[in-house]
Protein backbone atom coordinates (compact mmCIF):
# COMPACT_ATOMS: atom_id res chain seq x y z
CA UNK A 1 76.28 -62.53 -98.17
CA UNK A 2 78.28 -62.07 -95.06
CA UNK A 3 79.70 -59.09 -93.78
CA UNK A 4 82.75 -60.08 -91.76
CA UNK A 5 85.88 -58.42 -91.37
CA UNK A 6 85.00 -55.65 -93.99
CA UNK A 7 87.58 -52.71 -94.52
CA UNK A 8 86.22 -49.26 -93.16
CA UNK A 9 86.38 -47.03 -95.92
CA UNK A 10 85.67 -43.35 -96.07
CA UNK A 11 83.01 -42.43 -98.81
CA UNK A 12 81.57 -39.60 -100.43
CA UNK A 13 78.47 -39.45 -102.27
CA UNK A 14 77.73 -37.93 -105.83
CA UNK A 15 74.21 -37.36 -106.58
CA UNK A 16 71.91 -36.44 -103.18
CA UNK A 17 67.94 -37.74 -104.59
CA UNK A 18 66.24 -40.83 -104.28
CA UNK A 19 68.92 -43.34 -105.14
CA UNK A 20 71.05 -42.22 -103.36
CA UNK A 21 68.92 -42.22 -100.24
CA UNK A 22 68.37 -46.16 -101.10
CA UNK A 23 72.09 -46.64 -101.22
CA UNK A 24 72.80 -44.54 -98.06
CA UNK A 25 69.75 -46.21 -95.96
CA UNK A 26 71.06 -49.56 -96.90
CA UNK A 27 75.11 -49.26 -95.88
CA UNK A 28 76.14 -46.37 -94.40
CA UNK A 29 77.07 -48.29 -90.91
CA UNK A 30 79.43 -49.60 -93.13
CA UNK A 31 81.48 -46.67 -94.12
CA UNK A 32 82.66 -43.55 -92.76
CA UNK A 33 80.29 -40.50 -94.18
CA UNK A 34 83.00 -37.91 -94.93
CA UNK A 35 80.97 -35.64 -97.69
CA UNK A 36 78.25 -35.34 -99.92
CA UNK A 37 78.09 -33.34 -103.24
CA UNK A 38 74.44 -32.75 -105.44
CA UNK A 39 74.62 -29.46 -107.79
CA UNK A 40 71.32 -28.01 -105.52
CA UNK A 41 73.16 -26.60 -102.59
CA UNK A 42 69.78 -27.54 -100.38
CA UNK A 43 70.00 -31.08 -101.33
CA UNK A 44 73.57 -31.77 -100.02
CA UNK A 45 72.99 -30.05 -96.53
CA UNK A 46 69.82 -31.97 -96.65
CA UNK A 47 71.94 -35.19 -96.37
CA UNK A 48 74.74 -33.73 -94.97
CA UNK A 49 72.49 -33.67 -91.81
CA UNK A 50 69.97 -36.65 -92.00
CA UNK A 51 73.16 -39.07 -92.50
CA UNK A 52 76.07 -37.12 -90.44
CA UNK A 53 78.36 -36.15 -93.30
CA UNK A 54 81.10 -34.05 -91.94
CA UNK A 55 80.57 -32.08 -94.81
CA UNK A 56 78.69 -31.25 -98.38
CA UNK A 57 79.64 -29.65 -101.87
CA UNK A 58 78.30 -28.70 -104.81
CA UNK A 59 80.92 -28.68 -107.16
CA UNK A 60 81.82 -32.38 -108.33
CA UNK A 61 85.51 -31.12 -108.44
CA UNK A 62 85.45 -30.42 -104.86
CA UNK A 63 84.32 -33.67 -103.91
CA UNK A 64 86.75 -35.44 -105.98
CA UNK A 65 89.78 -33.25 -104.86
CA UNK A 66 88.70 -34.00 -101.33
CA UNK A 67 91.93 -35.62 -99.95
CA UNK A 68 89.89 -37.72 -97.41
CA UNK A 69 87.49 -39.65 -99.17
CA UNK A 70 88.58 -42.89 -100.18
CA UNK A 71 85.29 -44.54 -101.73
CA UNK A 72 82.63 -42.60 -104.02
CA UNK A 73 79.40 -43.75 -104.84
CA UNK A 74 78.50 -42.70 -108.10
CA UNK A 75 73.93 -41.82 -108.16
CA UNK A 76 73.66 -39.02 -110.17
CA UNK A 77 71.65 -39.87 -113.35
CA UNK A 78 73.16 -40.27 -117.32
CA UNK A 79 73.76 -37.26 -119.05
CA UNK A 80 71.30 -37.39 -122.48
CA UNK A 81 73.82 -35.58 -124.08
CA UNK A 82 75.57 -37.17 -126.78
CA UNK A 83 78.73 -36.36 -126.56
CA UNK A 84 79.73 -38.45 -123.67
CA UNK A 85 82.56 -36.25 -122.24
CA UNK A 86 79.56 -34.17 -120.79
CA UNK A 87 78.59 -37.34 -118.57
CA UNK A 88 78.88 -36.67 -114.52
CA UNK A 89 80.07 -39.79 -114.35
CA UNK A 90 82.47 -39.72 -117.11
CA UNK A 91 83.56 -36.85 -115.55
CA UNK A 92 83.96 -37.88 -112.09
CA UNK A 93 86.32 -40.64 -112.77
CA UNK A 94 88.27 -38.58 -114.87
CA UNK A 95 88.72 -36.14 -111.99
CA UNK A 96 88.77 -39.12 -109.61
CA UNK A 97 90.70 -42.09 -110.45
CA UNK A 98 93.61 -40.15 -110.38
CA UNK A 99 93.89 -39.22 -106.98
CA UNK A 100 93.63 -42.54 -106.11
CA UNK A 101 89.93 -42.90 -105.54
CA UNK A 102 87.88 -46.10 -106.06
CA UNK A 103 84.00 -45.71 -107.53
CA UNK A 104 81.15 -47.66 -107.05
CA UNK A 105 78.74 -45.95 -110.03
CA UNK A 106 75.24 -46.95 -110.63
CA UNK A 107 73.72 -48.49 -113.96
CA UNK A 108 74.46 -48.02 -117.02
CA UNK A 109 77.50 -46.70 -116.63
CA UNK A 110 77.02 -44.51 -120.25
CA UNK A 111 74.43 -44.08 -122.80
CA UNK A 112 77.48 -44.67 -125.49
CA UNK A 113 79.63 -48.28 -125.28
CA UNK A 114 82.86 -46.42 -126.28
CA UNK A 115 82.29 -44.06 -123.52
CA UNK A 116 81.65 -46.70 -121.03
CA UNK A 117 84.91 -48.87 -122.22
CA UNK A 118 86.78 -45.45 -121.55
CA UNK A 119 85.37 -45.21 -118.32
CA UNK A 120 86.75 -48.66 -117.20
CA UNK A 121 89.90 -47.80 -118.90
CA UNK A 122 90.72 -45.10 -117.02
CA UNK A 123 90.07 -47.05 -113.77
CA UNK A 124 92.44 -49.43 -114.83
CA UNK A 125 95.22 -47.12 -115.93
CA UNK A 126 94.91 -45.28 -112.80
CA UNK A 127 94.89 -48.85 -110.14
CA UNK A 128 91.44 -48.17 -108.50
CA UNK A 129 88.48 -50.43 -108.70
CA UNK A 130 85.23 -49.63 -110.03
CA UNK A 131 81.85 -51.59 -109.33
CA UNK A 132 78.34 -50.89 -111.26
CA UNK A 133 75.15 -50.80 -109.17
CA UNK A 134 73.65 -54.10 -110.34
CA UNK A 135 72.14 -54.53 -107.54
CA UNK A 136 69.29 -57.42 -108.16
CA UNK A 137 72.19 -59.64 -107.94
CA UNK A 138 72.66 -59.15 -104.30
CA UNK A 139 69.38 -60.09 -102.85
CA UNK A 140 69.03 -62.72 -100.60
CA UNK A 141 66.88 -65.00 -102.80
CA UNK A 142 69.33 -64.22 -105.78
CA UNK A 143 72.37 -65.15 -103.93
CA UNK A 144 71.12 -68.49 -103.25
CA UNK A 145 69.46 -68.85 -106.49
CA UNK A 146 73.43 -68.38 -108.03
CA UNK A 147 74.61 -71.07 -105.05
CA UNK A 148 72.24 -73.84 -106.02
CA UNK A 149 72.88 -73.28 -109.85
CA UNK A 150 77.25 -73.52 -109.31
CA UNK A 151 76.12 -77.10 -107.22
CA UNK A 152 75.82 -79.96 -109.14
CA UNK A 153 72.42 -81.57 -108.01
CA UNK A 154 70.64 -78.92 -110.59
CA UNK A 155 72.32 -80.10 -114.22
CA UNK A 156 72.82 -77.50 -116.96
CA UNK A 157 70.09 -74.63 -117.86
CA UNK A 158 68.46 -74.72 -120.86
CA UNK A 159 65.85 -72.24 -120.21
CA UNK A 160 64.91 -69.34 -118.16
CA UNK A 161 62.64 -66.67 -117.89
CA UNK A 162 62.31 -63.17 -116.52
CA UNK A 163 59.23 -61.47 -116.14
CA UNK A 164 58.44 -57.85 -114.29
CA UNK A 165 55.11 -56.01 -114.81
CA UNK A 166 55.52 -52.79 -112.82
CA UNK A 167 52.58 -50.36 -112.19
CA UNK A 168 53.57 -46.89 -110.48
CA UNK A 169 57.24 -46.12 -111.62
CA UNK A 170 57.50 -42.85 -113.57
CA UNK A 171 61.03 -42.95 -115.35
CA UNK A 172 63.59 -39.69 -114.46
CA UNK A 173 63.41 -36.87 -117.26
CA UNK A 174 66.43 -37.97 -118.88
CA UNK A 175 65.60 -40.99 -119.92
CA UNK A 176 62.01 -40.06 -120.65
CA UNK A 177 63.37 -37.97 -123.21
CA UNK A 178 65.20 -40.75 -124.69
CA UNK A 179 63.84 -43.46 -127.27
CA UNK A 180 66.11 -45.87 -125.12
CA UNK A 181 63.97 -46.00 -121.94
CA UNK A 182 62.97 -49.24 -120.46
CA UNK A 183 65.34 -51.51 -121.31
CA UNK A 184 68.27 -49.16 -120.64
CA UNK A 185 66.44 -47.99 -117.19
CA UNK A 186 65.28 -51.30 -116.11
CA UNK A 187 65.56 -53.81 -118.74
CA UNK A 188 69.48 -53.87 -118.18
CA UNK A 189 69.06 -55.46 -114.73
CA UNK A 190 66.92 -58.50 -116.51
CA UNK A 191 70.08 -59.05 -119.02
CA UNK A 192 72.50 -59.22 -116.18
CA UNK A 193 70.68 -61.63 -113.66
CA UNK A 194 70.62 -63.64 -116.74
CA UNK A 195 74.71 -63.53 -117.34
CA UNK A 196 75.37 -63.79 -113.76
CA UNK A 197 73.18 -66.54 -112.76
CA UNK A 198 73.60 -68.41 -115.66
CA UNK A 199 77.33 -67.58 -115.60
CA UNK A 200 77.10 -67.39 -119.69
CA UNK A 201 77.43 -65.17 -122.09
CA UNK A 202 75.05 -64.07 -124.90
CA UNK A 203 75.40 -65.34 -128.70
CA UNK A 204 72.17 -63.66 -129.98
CA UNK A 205 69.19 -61.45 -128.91
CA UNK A 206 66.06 -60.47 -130.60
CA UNK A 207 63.69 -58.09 -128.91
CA UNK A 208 60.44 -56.19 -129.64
CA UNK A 209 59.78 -52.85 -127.86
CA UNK A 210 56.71 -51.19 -127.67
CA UNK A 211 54.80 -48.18 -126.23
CA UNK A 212 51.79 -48.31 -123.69
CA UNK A 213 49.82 -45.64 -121.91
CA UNK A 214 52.41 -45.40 -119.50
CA UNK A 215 51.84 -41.44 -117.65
CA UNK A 216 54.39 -39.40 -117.65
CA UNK A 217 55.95 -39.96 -120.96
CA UNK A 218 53.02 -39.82 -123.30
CA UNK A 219 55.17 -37.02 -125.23
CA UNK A 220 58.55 -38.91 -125.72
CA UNK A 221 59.66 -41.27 -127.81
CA UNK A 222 60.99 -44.12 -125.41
CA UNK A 223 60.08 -47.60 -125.28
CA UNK A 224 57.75 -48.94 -122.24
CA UNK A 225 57.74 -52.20 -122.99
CA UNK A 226 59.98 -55.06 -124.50
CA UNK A 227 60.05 -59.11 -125.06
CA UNK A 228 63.26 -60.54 -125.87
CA UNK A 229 64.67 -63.79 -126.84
CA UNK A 230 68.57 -64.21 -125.67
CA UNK A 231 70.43 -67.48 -126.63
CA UNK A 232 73.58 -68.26 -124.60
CA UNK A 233 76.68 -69.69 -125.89
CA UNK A 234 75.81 -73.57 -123.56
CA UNK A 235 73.00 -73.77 -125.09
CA UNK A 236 70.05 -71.86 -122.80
CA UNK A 237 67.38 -69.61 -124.43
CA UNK A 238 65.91 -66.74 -122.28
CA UNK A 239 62.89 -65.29 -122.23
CA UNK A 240 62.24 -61.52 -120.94
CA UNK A 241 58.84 -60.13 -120.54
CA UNK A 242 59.27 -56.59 -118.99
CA UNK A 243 56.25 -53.80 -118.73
CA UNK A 244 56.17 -50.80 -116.66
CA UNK A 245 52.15 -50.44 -118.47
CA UNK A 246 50.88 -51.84 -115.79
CA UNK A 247 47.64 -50.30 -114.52
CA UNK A 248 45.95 -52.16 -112.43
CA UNK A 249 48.04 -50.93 -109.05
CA UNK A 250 47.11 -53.94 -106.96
CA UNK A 251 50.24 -55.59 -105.39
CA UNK A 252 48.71 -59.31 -106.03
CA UNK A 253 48.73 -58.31 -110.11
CA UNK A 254 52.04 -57.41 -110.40
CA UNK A 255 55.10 -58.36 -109.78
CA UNK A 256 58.17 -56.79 -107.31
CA UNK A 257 61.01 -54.89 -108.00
CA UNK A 258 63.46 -57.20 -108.74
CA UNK A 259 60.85 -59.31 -111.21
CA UNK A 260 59.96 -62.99 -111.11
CA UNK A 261 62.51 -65.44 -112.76
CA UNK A 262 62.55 -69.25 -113.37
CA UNK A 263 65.53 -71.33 -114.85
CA UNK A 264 64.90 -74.58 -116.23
CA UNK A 265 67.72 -77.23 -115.79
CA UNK A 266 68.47 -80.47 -117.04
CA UNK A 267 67.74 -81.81 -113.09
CA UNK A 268 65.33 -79.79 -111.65
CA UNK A 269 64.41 -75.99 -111.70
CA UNK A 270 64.62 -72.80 -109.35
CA UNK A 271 62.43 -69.93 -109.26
CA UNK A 272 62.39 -66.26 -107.42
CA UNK A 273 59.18 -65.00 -107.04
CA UNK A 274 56.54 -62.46 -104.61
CA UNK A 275 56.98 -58.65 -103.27
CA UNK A 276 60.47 -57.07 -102.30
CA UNK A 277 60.61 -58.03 -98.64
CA UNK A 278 58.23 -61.36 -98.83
CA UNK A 279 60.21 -62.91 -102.34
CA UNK A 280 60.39 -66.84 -101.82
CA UNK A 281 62.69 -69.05 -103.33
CA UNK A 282 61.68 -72.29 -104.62
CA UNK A 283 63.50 -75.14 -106.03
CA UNK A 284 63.28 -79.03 -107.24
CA UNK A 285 65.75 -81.43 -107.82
CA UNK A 286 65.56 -84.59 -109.74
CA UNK A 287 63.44 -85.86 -107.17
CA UNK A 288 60.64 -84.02 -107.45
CA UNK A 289 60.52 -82.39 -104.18
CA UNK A 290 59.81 -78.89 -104.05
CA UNK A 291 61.67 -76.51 -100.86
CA UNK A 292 60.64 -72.87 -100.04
CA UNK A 293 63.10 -70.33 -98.80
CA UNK A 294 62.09 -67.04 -97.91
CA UNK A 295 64.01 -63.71 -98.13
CA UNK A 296 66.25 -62.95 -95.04
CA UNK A 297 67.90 -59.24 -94.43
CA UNK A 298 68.21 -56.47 -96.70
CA UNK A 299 65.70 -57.04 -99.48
CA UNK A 300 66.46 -54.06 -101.85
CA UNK A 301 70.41 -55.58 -102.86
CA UNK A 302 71.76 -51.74 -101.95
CA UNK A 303 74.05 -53.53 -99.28
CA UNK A 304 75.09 -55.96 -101.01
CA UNK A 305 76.32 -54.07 -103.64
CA UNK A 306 78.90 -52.08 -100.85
CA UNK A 307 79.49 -55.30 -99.00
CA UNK A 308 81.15 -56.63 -102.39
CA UNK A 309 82.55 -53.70 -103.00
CA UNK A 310 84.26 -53.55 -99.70
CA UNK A 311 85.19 -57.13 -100.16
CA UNK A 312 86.97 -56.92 -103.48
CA UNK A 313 88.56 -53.60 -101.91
CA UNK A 314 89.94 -55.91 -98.94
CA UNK A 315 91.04 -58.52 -100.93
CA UNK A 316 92.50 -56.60 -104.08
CA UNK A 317 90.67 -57.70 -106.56
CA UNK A 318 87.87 -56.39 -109.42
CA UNK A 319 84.34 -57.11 -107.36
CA UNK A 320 81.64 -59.53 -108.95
CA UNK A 321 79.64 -56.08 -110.41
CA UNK A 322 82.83 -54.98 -112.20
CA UNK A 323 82.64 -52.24 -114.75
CA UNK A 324 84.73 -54.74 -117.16
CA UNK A 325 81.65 -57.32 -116.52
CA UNK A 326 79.13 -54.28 -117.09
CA UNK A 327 80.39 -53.56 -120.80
CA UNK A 328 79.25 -57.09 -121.64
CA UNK A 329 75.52 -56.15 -119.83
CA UNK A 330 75.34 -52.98 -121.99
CA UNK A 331 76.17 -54.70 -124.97
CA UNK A 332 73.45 -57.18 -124.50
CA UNK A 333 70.88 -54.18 -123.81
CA UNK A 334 72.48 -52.31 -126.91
CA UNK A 335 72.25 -55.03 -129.19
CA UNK A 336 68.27 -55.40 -127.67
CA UNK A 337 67.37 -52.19 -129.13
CA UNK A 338 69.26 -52.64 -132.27
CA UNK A 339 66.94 -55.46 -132.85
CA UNK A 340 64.07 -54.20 -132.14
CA UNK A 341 65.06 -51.31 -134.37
CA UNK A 342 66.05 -54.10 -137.40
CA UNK A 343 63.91 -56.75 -136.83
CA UNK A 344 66.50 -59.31 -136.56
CA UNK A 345 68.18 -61.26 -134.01
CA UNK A 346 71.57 -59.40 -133.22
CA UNK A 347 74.89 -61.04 -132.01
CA UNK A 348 76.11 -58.30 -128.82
CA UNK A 349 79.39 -56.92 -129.44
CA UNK A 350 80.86 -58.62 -126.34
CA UNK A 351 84.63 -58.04 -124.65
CA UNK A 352 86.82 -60.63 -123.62
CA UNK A 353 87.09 -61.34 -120.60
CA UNK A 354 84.39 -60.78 -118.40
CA UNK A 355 84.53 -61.85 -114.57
CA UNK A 356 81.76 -62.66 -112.61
């Protein structure tokens, strides 16, 4: 993804832990750092001084009255509470969008559809654009991946497959609390890469969840594993394997971050597979032959994610990671628990349109 002629834009942060360090380590030579905001007071000077913001807060309604910020980046985690209007980020675009500020907000946007839709709503009725942190998208295997599969030397997909077994990851509090865990956590990002590389939507999904000996959450209720079966509307069937069990803790038995995936077409077939910074992509065409390319730049998709952002800012329009294209994502990973839950395939309750 090139970077030229990006728009400067002056950002503040919500939310001062470990994502958003990723985010933050990834683009801030492309903003302007104005202020940070996390509710522990030694948390936002923390980053106020490792990454040069001219200032910190923690009150949310500080940051979003701040008159100079342009940009926010959304990383604070879902509120479990069920009443949605409790959500930071529900909150922060409510206070936000007003004033005329744009939000990039990481995934899912809500742990409620309605509350989500509302969300996206309000960015609408208020002008500003809104991108969701989908960030496996933006890799520099994944990118390609999406090139070769818009060319026409590949043919039409009629099957893919997504598999990640993780060992290591211990989920946040939240959402070990929650009996929506995995695929809402994790899970979700397998769902998208599907809709956006396939650039298709989802007619059905049936999924099974499960519970390993996963530390950390022996004591909730949350799923920590899932299969799924996801049919598309031209025709492809998907197949997700996704595990965070794993305990063997040796880098050669599992796979990376961003999982291994391998679409089937009618000419030929592309795969993304290894570690984060060493993931190769290989493809065939109807001739057989088989090409590597390895990963260039910024493995972790982080940059991406702002680099689109900035572009759709430049060029007025809703980015790729919209959070209009993110309802349809939830409702896939919705409609995967109500399966598992019913034992049926489920159709996702899908809005019209979706960009991508």
């Amino acid at each position: 993804m090139t970077e030229e002629m990006l728009p400067r834009k002056k950002l503040g942060l919500l939310g001062c832990g470990d994502i958003g360090r990723y985010h933050l380590l990834a683009y801030r030579d492309l903003v302007d750092l104005v202020a940070c905001c996390d509710i522990r007071p030694e948390a936002a000077e923390a980053f106020k001084r490792e990454f040069g913001f001219v200032r910190s807060y923690t009150r949310m309604e500080d940051l979003m009255a701040d008159p100079d910020i342009e940009l926010v980046d959304v990383c604070t985690q879902v509120s479990i509470d069920p009443n949605s209007l409790t959500n930071s980020r529900f909150a922060a675009v409510q206070a936000g969008a007003p004033t005329g500020k744009h939000f990039l907000i990481e995934k899912p946007l809500a742990w409620e559809i309605d509350s989500a839709r509302e969300i996206v709503e309000m960015c609408d009725r208020a002008g500003v654009r809104l991108g969701i942190g989908h960030r496996f998208r933006y890799t520099s295997t994944m990118n390609r991946a999406k090139e070769l599969l818009k060319s026409d030397g590949y043919g039409d997909p009629f099957h893919a497959v997504y598999l990640l077994s993780h060992f290591g990851w211990s989920p946040p509090k939240p959402y070990a609390r929650r009996p929506q865990m995995t695929i809402m956590e994790i899970g979700i990002h397998a769902f998208d890469l599907f809709r956006y590389l396939l650039d298709d939507e989802p007619t059905s999904v049936y999924c099974v969840t499960g519970r390993g000996g996963m530390r950390g959450v022996e004591d909730g209720p949350g799923d920590t594993h899932f299969d799924a079966i996801v049919k598309f509307r031209r025709g492809c069937v998907g197949n997700i394997y996704l595990s965070i069990d794993n305990y063997v803790g040796r880098k050669s038995w599992q796979t990376n971050w961003y999982g291994e995936v391998l679409v089937e077409c009618s000419k030929g077939a592309i795969e993304v597979a290894g570690p984060d910074d060493e993931s190769t992509l290989r493809h065939a065409g109807p001739d057989g032959r088989v090409e590597a390319i390895a990963a260039e730049g910024e493995s972790t998709g982080f940059r991406g994610l702002m680099v689109e952002m900035l572009r759709a800012l430049r060029d007025d329009r809703e980015p790729t990671m919209s959070g209009r294209d993110h309802l349809n994502t939830l409702a896939t990973s919705f409609a995967a628990y109500e399966s598992a839950d019913s034992g049926r395939p489920v159709v996702p309750r899908l809005f019209e349109p979706a960009l991508r």
